[in-house]
Protein backbone atom coordinates (compact mmCIF):
# COMPACT_ATOMS: atom_id res chain seq x y z
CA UNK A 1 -73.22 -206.76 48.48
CA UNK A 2 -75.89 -205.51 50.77
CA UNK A 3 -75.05 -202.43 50.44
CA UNK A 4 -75.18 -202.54 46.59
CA UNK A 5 -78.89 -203.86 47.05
CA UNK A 6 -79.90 -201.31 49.55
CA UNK A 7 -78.68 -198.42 47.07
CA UNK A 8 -80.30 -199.90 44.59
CA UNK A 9 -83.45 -200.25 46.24
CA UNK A 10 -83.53 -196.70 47.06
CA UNK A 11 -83.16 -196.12 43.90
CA UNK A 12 -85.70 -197.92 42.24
CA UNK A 13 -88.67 -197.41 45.08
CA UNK A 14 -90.38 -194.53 43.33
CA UNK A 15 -91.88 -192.82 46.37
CA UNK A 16 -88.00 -192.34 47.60
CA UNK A 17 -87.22 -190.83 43.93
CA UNK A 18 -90.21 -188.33 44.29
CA UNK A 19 -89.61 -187.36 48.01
CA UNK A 20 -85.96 -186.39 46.31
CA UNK A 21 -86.80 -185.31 43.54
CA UNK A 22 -89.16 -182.53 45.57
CA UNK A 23 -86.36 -181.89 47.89
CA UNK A 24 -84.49 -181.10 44.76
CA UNK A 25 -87.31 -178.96 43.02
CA UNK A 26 -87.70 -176.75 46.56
CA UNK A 27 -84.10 -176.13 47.03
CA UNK A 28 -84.19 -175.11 43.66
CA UNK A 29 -86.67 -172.62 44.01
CA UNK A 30 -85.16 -171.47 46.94
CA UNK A 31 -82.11 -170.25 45.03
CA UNK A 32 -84.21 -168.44 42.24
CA UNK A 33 -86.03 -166.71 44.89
CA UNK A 34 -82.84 -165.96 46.52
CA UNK A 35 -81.10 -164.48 43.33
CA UNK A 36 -84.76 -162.68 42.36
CA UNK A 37 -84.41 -160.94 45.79
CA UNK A 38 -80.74 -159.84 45.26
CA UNK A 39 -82.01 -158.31 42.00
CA UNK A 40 -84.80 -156.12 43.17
CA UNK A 41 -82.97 -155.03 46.67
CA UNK A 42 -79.61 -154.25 45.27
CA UNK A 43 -81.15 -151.83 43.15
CA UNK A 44 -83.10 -150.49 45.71
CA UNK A 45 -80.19 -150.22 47.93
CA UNK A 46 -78.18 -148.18 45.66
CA UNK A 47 -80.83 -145.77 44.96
CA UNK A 48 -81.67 -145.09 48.54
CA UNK A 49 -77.75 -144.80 48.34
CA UNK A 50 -78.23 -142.09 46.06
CA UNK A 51 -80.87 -140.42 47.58
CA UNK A 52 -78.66 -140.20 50.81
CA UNK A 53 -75.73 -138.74 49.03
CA UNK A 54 -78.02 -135.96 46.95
CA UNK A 55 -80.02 -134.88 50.01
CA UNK A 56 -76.40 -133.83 51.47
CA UNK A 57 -76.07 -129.91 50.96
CA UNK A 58 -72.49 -128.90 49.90
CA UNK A 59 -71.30 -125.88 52.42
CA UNK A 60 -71.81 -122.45 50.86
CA UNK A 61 -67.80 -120.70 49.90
CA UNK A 62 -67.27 -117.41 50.89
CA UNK A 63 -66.53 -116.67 47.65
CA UNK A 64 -70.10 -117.81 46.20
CA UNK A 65 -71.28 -115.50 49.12
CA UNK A 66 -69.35 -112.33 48.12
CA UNK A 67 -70.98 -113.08 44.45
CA UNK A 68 -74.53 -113.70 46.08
CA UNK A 69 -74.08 -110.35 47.61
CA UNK A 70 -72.80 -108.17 44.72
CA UNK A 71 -75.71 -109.59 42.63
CA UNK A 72 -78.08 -108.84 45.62
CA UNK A 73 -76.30 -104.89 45.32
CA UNK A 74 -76.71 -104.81 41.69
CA UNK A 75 -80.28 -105.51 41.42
CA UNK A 76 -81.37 -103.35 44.31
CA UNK A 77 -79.49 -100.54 42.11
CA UNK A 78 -81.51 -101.60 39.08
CA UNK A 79 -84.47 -101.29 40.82
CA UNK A 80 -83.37 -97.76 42.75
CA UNK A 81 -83.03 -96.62 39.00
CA UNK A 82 -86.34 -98.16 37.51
CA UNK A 83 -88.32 -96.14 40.57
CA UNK A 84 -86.36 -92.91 39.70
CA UNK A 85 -87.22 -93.27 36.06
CA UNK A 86 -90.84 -94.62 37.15
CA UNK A 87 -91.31 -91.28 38.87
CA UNK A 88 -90.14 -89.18 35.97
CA UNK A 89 -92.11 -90.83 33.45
CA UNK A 90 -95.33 -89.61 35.90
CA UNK A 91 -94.01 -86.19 36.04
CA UNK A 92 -94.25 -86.01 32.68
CA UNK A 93 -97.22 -87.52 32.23
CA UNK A 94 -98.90 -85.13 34.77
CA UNK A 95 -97.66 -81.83 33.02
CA UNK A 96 -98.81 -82.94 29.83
CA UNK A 97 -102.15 -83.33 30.86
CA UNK A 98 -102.41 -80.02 31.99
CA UNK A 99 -101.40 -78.67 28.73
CA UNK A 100 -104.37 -77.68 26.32
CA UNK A 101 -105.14 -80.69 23.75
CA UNK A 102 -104.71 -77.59 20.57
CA UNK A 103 -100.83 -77.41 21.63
CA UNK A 104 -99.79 -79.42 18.71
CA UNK A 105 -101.68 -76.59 16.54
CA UNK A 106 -98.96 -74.25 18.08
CA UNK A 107 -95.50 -75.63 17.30
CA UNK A 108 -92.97 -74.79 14.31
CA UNK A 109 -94.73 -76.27 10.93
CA UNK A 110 -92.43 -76.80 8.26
CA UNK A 111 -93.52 -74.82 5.27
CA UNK A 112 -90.85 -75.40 2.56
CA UNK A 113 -86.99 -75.76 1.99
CA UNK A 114 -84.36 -73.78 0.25
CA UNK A 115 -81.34 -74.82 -1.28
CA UNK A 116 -79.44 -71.38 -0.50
CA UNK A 117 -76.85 -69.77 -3.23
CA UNK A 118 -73.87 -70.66 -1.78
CA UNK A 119 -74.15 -74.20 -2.40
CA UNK A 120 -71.20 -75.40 -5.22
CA UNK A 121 -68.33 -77.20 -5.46
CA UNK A 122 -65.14 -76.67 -3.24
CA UNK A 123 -61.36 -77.20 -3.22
CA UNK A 124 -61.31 -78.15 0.57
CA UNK A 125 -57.66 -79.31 0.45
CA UNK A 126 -56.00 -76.60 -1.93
CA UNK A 127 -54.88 -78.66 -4.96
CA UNK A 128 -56.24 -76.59 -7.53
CA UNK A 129 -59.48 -79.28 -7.88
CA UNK A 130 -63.20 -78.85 -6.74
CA UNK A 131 -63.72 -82.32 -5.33
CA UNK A 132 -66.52 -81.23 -2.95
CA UNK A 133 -69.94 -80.10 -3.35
CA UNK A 134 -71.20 -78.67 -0.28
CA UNK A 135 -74.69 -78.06 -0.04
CA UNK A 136 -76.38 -75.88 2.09
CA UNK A 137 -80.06 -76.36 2.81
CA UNK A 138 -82.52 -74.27 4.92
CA UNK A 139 -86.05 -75.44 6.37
CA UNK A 140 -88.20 -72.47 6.36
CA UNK A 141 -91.69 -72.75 8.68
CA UNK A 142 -94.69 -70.52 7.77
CA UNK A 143 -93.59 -67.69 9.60
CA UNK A 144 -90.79 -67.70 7.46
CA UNK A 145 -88.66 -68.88 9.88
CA UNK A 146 -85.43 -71.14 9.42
CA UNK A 147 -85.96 -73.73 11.89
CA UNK A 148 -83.55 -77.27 12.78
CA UNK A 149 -86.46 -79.35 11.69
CA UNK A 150 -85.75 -82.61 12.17
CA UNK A 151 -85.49 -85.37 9.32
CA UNK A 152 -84.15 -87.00 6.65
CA UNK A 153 -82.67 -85.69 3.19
CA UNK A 154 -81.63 -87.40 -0.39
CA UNK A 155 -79.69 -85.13 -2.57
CA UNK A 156 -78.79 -86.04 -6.31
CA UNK A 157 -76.45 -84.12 -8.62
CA UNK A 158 -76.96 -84.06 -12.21
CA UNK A 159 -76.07 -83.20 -15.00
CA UNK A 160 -78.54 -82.55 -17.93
CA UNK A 161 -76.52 -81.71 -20.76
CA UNK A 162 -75.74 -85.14 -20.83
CA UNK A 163 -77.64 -88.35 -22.52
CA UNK A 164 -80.03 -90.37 -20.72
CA UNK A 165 -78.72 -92.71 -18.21
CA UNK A 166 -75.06 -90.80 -17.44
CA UNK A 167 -77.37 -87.64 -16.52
CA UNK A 168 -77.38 -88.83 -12.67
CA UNK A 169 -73.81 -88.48 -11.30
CA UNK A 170 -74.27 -89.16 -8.24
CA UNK A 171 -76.70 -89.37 -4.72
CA UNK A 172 -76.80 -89.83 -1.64
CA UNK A 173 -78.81 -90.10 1.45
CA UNK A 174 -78.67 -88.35 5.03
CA UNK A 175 -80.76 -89.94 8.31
CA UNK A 176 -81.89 -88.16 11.41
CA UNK A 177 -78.86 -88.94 13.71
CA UNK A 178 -76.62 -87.97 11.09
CA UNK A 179 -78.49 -84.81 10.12
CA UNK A 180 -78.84 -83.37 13.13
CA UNK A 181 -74.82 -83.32 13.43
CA UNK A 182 -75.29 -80.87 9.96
CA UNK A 183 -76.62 -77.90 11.56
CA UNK A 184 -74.34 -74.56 10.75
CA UNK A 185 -74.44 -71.53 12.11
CA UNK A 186 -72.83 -68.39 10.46
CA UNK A 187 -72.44 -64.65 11.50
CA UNK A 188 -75.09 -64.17 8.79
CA UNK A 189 -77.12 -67.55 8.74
CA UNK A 190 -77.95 -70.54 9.84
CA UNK A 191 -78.85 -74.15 8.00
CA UNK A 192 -77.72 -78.01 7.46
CA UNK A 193 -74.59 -77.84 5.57
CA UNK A 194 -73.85 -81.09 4.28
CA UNK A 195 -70.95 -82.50 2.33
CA UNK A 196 -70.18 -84.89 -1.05
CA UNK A 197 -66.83 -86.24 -2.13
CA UNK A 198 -67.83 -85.71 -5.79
CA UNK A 199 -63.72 -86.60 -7.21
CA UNK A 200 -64.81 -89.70 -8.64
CA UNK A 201 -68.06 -88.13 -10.35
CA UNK A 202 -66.71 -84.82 -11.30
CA UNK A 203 -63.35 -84.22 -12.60
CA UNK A 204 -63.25 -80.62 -13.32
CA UNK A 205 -66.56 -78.92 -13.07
CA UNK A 206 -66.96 -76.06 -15.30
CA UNK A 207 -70.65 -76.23 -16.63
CA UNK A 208 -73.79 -75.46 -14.71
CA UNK A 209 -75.22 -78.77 -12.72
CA UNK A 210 -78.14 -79.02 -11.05
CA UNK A 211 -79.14 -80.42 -7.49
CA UNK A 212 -81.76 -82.01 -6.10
CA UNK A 213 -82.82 -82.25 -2.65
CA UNK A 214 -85.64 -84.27 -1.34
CA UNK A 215 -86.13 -83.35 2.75
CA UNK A 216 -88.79 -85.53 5.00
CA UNK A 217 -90.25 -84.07 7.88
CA UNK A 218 -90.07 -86.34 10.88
CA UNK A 219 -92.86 -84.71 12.56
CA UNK A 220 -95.60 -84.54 10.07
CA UNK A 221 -93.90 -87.27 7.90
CA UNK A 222 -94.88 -84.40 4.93
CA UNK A 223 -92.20 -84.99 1.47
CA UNK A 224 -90.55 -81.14 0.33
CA UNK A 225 -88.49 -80.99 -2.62
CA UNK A 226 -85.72 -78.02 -3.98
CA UNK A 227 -83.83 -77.81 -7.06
CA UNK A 228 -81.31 -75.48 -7.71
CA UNK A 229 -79.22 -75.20 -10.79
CA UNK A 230 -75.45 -74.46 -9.81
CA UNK A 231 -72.36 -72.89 -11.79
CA UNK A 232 -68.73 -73.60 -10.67
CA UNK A 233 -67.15 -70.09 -10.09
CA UNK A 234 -64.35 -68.98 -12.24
CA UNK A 235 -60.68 -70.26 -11.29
């Protein structure tokens, strides 16, 4: 029964409740704190964790060295080559300006172009049809000259006995690094000689066509134009 009463004086003296109920509130604070400090050091922990593991280099392989080195080879050869074609380049550039500034005045100028006479159509594979039409085209300079002038060339073929719009049969177009794989030399001559599958354009050509040829100069970028009317040969 005392002991009943003692309790339950404890329990009702309100100094006693506060003095626990402040023990309560600090050892409750004290956790928070404790669990606020395992949040902000853990994280901490693992990133100096991190830090530790990337600051550790990885040894080097031998065969990342035998790379390292063939790359190290290769440029040094790239730049061996780059001096080389440096020193060229000032060569060049060293000769030209010793040459007089009127040397432009004294190369090949292009004066005209002829579409010679034996241009026609062919039978290039002996079957008794002309499927080819094989032009042959000289560029003459003003010394009357014929000179491998570079350029380009557009030939048509037509025919003008026929109405308007079926007059063009056909045309085609030649560049530089094609053209300058043209050039024909004879015995007699020389020129471009170049070549037209004309089978699906001309079945059997037996009246006079004419052909047009439209050459432009790379080197003064100046337009010449030919025309030449052209009759099959007999069979």
């Amino acid at each position: 029964m005392s002991y009943r009463k003692a309790n339950l004086s404890l329990l009702g003296d309100p100094a006693t409740r506060g003095r626990a109920a402040d023990g309560n509130t600090r050892a409750g604070a004290n956790l928070i704190c404790l669990a606020l400090g395992c949040l902000l050091v853990g994280p901490v922990l693992v990133a100096a964790t991190g830090c530790e593991s990337a600051g550790r280099r990885k040894p080097v392989s031998a065969s990342q060295i035998v790379e390292l080195e063939d790359q190290k080879s290769e440029l040094e050869r790239e730049i061996k080559g780059l001096k080389q074609e440096n020193e060229k380049l000032n060569k060049q550039v060293e000769v030209l300006l010793g040459l007089p500034e009127d040397r432009l005045q004294n190369i090949h100028r292009l004066r005209r172009v002829k579409i010679t006479r034996y241009t026609n159509f062919y039978d290039k594979d002996d079957d008794g049809k002309r499927e080819k039409l094989v032009v042959y085209l000289q560029p003459i300079d003003e010394d009357g000259d014929i000179i491998k002038a570079p350029g380009t060339v557009d030939v048509q073929l037509w025919d003008l006995n026929k109405e308007n719009g079926k007059a063009l049969l056909g045309e085609w177009h030649i560049g530089q690094n094609e053209l300058r794989k043209l050039w024909f030399k004879t015995i007699v001559t020389v020129n471009y000689r170049l070549t037209f599958d004309v089978a699906d354009k001309v079945e059997n050509p037996k009246d006079p066509m004419t052909v047009y040829a439209t050459f432009t100069d790379y080197l003064t970028g100046k337009v010449f134009k030919e025309q030449k009317a052209i009759k099959p040969p007999p069979e």
